[in-house]
Structures are given as structure tokens and as C-alpha cells.
C-alpha atoms as a PDB file:
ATOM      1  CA  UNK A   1     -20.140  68.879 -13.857  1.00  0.00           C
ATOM      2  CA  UNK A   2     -20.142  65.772 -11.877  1.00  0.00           C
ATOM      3  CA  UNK A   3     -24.053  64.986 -12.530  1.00  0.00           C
ATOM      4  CA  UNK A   4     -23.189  66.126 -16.254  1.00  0.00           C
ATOM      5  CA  UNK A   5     -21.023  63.208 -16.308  1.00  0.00           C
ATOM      6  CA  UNK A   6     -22.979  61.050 -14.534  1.00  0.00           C
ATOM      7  CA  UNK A   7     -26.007  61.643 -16.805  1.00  0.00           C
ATOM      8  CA  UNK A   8     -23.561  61.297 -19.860  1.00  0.00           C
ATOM      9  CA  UNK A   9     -22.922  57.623 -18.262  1.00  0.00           C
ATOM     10  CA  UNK A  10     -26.454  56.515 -17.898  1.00  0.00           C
ATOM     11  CA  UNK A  11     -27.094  57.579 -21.477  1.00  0.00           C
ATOM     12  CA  UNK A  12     -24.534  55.392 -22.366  1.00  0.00           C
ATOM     13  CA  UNK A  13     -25.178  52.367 -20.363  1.00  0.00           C
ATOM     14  CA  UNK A  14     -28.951  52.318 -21.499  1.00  0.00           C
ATOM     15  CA  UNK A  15     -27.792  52.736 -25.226  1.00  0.00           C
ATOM     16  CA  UNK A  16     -25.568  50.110 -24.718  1.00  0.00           C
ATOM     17  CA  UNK A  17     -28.417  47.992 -23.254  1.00  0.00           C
ATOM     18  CA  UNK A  18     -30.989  48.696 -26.134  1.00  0.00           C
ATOM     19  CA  UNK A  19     -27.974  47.862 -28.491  1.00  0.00           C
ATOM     20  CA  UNK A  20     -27.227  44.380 -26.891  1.00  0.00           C
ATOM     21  CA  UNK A  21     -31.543  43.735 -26.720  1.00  0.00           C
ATOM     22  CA  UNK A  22     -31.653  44.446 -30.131  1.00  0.00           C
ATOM     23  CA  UNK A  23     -28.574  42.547 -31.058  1.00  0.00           C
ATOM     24  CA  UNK A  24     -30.506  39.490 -29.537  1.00  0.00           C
ATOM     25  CA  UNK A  25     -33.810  39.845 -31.193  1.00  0.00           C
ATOM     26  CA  UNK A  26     -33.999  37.663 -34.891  1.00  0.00           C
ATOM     27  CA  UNK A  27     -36.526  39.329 -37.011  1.00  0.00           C
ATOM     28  CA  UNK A  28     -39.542  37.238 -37.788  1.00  0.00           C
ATOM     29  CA  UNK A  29     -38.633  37.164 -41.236  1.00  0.00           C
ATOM     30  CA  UNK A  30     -35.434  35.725 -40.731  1.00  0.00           C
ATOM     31  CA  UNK A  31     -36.567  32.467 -38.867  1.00  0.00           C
ATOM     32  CA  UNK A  32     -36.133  29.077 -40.623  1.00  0.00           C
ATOM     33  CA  UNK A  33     -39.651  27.945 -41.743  1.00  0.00           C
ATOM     34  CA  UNK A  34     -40.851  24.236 -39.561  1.00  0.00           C
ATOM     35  CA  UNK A  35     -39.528  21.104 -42.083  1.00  0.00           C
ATOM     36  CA  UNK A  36     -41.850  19.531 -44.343  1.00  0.00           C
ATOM     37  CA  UNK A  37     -42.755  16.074 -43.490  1.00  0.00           C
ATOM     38  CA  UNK A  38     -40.308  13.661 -44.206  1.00  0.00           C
ATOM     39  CA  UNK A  39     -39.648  10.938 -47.102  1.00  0.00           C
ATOM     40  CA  UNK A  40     -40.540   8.182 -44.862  1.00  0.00           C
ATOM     41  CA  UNK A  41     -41.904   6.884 -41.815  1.00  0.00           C
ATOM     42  CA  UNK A  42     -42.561   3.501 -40.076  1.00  0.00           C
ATOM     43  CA  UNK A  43     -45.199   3.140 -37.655  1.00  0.00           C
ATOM     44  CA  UNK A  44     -44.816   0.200 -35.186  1.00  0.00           C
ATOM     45  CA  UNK A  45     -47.692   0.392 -32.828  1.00  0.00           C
ATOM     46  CA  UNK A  46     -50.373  -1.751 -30.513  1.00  0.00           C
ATOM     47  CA  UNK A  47     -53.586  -2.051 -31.589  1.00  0.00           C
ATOM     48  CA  UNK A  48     -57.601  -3.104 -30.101  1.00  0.00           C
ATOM     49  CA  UNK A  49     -60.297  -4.684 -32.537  1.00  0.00           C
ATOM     50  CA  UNK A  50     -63.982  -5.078 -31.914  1.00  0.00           C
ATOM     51  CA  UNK A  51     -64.672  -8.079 -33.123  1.00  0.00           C
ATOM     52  CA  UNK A  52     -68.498  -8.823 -33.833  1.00  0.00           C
ATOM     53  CA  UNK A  53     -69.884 -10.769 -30.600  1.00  0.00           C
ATOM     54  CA  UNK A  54     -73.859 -10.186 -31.464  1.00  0.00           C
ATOM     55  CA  UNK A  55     -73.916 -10.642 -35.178  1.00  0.00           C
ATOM     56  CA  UNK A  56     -76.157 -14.107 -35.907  1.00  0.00           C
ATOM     57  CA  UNK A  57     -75.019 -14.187 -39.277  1.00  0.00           C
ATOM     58  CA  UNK A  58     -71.298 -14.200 -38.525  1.00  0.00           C
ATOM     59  CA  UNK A  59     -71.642 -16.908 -35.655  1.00  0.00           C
ATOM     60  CA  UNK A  60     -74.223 -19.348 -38.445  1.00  0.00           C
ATOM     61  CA  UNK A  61     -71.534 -19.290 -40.722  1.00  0.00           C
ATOM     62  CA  UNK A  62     -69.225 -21.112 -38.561  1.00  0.00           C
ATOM     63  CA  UNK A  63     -71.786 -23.269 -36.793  1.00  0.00           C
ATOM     64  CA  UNK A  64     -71.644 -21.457 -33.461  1.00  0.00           C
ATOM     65  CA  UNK A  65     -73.910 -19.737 -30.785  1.00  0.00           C
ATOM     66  CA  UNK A  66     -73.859 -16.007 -30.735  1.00  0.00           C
ATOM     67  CA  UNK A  67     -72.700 -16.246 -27.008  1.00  0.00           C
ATOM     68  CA  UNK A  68     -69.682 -18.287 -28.348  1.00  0.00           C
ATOM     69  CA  UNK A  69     -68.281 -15.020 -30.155  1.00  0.00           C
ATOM     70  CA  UNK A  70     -65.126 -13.619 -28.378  1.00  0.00           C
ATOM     71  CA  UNK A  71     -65.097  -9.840 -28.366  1.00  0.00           C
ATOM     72  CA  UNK A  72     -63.128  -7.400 -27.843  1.00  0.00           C
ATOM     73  CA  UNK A  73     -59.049  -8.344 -29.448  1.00  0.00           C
ATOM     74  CA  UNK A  74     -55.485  -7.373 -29.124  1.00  0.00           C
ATOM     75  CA  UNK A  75     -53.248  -7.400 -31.663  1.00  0.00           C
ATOM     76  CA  UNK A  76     -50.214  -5.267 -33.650  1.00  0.00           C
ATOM     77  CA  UNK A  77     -49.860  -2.929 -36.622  1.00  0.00           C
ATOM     78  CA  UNK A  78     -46.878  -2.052 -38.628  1.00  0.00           C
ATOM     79  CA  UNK A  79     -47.270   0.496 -41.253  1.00  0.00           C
ATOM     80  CA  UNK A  80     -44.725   1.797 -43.575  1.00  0.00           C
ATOM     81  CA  UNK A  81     -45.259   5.159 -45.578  1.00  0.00           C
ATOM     82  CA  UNK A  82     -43.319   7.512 -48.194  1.00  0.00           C
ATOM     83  CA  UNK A  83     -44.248  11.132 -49.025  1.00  0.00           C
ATOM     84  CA  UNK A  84     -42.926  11.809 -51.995  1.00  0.00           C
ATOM     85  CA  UNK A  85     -44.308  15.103 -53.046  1.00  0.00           C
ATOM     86  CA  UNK A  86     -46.308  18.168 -52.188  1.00  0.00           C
ATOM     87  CA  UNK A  87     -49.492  20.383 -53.433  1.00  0.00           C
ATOM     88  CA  UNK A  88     -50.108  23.494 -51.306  1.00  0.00           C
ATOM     89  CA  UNK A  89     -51.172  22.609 -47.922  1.00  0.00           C
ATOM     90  CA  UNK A  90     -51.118  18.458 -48.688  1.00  0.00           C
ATOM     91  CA  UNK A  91     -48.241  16.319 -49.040  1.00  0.00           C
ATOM     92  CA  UNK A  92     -49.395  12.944 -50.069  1.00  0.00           C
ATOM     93  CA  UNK A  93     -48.384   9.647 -49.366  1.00  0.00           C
ATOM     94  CA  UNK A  94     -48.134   5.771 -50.928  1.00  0.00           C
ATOM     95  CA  UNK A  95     -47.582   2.953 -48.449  1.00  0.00           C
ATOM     96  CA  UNK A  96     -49.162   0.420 -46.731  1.00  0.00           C
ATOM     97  CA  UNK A  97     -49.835  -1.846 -43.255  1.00  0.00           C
ATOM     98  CA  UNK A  98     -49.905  -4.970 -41.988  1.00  0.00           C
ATOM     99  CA  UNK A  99     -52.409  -5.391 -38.673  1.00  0.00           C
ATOM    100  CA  UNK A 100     -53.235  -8.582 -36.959  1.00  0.00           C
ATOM    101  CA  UNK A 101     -55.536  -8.920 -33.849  1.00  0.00           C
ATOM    102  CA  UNK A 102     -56.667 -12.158 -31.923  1.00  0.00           C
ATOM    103  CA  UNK A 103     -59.246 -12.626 -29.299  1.00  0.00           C
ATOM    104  CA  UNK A 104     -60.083 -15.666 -26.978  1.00  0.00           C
ATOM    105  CA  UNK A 105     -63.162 -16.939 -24.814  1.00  0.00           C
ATOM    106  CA  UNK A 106     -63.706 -19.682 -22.332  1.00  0.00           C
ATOM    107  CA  UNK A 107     -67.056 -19.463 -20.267  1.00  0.00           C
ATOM    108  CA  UNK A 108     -66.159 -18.824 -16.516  1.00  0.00           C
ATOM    109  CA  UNK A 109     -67.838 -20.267 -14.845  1.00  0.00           C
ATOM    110  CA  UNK A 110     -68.795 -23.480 -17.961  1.00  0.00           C
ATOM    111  CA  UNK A 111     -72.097 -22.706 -19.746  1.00  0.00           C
ATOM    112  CA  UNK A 112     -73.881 -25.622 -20.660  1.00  0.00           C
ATOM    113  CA  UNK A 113     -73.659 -25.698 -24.692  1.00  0.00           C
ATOM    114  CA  UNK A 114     -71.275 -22.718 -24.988  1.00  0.00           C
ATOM    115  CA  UNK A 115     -68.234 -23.617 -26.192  1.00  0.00           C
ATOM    116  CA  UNK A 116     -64.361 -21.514 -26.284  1.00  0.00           C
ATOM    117  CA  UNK A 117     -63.364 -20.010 -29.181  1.00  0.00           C
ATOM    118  CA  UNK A 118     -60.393 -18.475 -30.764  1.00  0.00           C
ATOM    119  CA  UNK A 119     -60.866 -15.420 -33.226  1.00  0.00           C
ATOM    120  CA  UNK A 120     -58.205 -14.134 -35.491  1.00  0.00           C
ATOM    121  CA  UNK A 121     -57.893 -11.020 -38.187  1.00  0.00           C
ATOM    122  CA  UNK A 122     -55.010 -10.676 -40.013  1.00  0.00           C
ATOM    123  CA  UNK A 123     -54.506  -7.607 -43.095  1.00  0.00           C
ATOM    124  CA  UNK A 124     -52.319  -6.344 -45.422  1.00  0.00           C
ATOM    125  CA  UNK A 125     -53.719  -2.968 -47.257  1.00  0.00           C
ATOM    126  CA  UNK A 126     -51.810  -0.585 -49.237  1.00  0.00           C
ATOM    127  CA  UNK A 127     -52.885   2.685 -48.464  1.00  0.00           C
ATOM    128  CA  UNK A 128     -52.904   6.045 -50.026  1.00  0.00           C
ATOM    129  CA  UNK A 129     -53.055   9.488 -47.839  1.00  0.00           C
ATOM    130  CA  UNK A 130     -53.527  12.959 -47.957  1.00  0.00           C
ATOM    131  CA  UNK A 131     -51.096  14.477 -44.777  1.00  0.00           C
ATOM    132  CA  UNK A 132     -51.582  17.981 -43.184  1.00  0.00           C
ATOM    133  CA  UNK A 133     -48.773  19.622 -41.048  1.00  0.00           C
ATOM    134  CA  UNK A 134     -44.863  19.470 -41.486  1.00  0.00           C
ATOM    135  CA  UNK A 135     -41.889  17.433 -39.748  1.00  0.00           C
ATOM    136  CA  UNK A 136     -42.634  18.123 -36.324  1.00  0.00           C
ATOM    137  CA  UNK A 137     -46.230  16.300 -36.869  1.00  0.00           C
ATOM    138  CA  UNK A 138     -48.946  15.680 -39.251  1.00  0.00           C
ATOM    139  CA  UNK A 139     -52.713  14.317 -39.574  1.00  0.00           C
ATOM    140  CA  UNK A 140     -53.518  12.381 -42.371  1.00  0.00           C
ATOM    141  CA  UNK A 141     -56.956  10.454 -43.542  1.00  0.00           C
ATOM    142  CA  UNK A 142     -56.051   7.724 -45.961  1.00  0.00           C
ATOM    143  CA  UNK A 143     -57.447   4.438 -47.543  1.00  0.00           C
ATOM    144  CA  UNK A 144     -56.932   1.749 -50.083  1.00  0.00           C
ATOM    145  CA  UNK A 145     -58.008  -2.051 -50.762  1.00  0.00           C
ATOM    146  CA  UNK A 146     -55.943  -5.380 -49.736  1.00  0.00           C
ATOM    147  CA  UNK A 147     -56.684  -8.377 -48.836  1.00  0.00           C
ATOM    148  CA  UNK A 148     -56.976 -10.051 -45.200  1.00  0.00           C
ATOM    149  CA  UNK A 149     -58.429 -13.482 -43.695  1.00  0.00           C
ATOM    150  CA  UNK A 150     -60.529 -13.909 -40.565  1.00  0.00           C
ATOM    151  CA  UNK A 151     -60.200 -17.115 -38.286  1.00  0.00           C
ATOM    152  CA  UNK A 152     -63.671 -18.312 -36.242  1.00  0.00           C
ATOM    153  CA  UNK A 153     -63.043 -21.139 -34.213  1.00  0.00           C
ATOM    154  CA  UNK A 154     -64.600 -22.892 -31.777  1.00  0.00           C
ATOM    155  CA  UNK A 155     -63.487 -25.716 -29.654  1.00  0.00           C
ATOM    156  CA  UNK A 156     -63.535 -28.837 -31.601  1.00  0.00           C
ATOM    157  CA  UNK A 157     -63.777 -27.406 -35.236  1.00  0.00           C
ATOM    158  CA  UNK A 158     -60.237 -26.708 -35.584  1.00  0.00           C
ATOM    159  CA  UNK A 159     -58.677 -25.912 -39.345  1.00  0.00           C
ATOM    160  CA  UNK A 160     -62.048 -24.220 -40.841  1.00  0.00           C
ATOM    161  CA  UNK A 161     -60.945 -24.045 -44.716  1.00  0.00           C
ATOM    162  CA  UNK A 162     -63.127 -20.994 -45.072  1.00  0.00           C
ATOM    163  CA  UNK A 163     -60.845 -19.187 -42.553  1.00  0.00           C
ATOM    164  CA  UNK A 164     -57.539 -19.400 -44.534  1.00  0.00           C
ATOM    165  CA  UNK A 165     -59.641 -17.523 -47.475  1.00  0.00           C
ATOM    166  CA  UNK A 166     -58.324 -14.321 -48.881  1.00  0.00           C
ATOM    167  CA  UNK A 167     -61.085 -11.837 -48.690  1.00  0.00           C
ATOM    168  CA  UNK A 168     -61.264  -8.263 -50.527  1.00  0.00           C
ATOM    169  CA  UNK A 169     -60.833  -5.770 -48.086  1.00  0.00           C
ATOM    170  CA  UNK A 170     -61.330  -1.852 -48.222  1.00  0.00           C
ATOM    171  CA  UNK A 171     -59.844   0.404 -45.414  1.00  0.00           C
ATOM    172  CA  UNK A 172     -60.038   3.815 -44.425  1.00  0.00           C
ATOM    173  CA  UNK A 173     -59.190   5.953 -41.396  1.00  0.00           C
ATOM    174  CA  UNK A 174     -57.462   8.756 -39.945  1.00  0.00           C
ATOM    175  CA  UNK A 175     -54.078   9.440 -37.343  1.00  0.00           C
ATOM    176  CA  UNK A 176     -51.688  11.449 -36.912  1.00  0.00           C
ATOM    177  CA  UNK A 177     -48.334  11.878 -35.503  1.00  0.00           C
ATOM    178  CA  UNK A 178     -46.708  13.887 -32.894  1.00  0.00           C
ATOM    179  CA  UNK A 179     -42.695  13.535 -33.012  1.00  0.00           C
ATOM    180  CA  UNK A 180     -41.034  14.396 -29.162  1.00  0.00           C
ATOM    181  CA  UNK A 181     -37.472  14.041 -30.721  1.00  0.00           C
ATOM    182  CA  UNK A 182     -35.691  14.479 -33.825  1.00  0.00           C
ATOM    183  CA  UNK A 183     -36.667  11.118 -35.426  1.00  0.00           C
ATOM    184  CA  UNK A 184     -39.237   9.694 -32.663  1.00  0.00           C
ATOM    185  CA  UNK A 185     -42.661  10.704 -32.221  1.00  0.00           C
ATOM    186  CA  UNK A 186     -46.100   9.362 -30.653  1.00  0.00           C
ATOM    187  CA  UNK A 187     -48.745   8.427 -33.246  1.00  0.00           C
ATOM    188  CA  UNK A 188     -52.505   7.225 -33.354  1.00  0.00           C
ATOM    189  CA  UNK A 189     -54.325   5.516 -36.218  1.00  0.00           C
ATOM    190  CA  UNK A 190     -58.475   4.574 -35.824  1.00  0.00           C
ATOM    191  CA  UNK A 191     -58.784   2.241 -39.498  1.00  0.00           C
ATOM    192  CA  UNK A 192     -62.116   0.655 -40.250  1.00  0.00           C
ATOM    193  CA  UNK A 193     -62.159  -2.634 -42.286  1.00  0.00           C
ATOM    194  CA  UNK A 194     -65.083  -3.982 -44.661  1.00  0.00           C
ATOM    195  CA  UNK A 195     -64.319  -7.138 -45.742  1.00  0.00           C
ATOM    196  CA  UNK A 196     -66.210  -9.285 -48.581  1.00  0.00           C
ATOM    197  CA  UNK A 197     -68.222 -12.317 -47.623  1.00  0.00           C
ATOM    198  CA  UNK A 198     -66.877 -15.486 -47.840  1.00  0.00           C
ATOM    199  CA  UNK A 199     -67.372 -18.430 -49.640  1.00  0.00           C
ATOM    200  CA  UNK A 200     -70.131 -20.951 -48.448  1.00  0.00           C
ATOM    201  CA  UNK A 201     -68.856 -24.302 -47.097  1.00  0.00           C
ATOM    202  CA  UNK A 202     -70.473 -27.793 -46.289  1.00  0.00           C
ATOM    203  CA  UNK A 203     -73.586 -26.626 -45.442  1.00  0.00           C
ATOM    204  CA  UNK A 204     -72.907 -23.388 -43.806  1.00  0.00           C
ATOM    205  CA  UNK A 205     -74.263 -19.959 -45.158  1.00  0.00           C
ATOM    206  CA  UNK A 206     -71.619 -17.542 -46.225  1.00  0.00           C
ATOM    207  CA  UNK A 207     -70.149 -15.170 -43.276  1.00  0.00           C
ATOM    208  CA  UNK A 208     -71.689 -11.918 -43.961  1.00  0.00           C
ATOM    209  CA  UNK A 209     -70.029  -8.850 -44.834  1.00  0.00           C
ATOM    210  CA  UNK A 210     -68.463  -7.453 -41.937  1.00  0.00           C
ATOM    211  CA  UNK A 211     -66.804  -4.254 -40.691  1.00  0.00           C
ATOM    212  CA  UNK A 212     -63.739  -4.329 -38.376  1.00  0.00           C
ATOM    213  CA  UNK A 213     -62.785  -1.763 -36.315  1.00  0.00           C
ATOM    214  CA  UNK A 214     -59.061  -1.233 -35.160  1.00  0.00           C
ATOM    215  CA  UNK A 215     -57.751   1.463 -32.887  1.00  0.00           C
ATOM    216  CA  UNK A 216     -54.045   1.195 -33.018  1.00  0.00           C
ATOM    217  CA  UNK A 217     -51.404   3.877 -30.834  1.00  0.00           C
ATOM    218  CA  UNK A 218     -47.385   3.542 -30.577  1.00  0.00           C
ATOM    219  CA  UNK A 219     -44.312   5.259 -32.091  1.00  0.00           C
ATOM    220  CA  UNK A 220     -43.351   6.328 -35.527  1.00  0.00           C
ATOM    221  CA  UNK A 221     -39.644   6.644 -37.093  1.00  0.00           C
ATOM    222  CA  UNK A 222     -38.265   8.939 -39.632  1.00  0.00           C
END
């Protein structure tokens, strides 16, 4: 009678133990589906530019030696989007950003007929995108047309008019975002920039038209 009992007790604890497993367990069904991506989102990040340092053309329309363009720049983007509505898999969006990069050269040690110079890019581009993923992080490729000015300077020819000229820009790239916290996440854009020649001045030939290359990583808010 005494291992009846006992066996009448370990039928009941293990019931009792499936019962509390199951209790635990939330059917598949049940769970809450991952949020869709957000209204809006601000991108605040750092960015690197390859500025042209073998183009000819580039370096004749500002009266300088090839091996007086700067390189490789540093700059900032800021980008503000808003995804307004949704299609199946794409949720689009309708913003826009605001980069600027700057890059600097001095010969060290001096080079006989090289001089320094000071390179700036500076755009504002709305942008449309098409965004793949949901609230805890998305791709996107997107693209639109602005406007933007590049600065060429070297030493001695400071205040180039040409350089304060608004050029026609077109942009397109790709990122994504990645968000670690609630309203925080880590986010990547690579943007390409062609931007219309410029206008001819005193002499010099028009700049040619270029293509800029940013790479630009930091945080996004939602």
C-alpha cells in the first residue's frame, strides 16, 4: 500500500510539473508581431568624403596643380526622415539631409611650386526611400536631387566666386539602422553625389562634373 501511495504521489508531482511547463509556454500564435518602423527618425552621424586628388580637370578649373588637391575629408551629416505609410514588405519614406565635409593640405616637408589648399563640400538633398524591416531596424536605398556648393582653394586665391555657386546635385545610396534601445540605435549610410559643372570664370575652364563619395556612421532617434 505504501508504494501504491508513493506511486500515486509521483503521478501527481509530474502532472503538476507538465501543468506548470505548459502554463509557461505562450503559443506562437499568441506573440505580439515586431513594430513597424516608426513615423520618424533623425540621423546625426560622422561622415568621410573622397574628394578627387588626381582629376586634371577639377584642379584646371581652379588654377591649381593636381598635387595641390587635398584628399581624403571629414565632415558631418544630419538627416531627418518620416515614414508615413506602408505597401507589403516596403514602408516608404520622404525626408532629407544636410552633409558637409572639409579637407586640408600643406606639403611636409615644402614642395617647390605646390601650394596648401583648403577643400570644402557642403549639401542639402531631399531624399525619397524605400525601407525594409520593422522598429527594431531597417535597410533602406533612397535618392533625390538638391543642391550643394564645393570650395577649391589654394593658398593665395582666397574667395573663388565660382565656389559659393549652387550646383544641381543628384544623390543616391543605401544604410540601414540597427536600434540597441527603445529609441536609440546604430546606423550607416554610403551616399554618392554627382554634381553639375560649374560655371566658367576669368579664364578658367568649367570644373567638370564630379562624383562625391560620402560614407557617413553614428546614431539614429525615434
Amino acid at each position: 500500500m505504501t508504494s501504491t501511495m508513493t506511486g500515486v504521489r509521483m503521478r501527481g508531482s509530474v502532472l503538476a510539473l507538465v501543468l506548470l511547463c505548459l502554463a509557461g509556454v505562450h503559443p506562437v500564435f499568441a506573440q505580439e508581431p515586431p513594430p513597424r518602423i516608426p513615423f520618424v527618425a533623425v540621423d546625426v552621424q560622422g561622415s568621410l568624403s573622397n574628394f578627387p586628388s588626381a582629376d586634371q580637370d577639377l584642379a584646371a578649373s581652379r588654377g591649381m596643380a593636381v598635387a595641390e588637391l587635398p584628399g581624403l575629408g571629414v565632415g558631418a551629416q544630419v538627416a531627418l526622415n518620416i515614414y508615413p505609410f506602408k505597401w507589403k514588405a516596403v514602408t516608404f519614406g520622404f525626408g532629407g539631409s544636410l552633409v558637409t565635409t572639409h579637407a586640408s593640405q600643406t606639403p611636409n616637408p615644402p614642395v617647390e611650386g605646390v601650394r596648401s589648399s583648403d577643400e570644402r563640400f557642403r549639401s542639402y538633398v531631399p531624399q525619397f526611400s524605400l525601407n525594409f524591416g520593422n522598429g527594431h531596424g531597417w535597410s533602406y536605398i533612397s535618392g533625390g536631387i538638391g543642391q550643394s556648393t564645393w570650395a577649391l582653394t589654394p593658398e593665395g586665391q582666397e574667395g573663388f566666386p565660382p565656389d559659393s555657386e549652387p550646383l544641381k546635385t543628384i544623390n543616391y545610396g543605401v544604410g540601414a539602422r540597427w536600434f540597441m534601445k527603445n529609441h536609440l540605435a546604430f546606423s550607416f549610410d554610403v551616399r554618392f553625389y554627382v554634381i553639375d559643372p560649374s560655371t566658367p570664370y576669368q579664364g578658367f575652364p568649367a570644373s567638370p562634373r564630379l562624383r562625391q563619395t560620402v560614407f557617413s556612421a553614428g546614431i539614429s532617434l525615434k
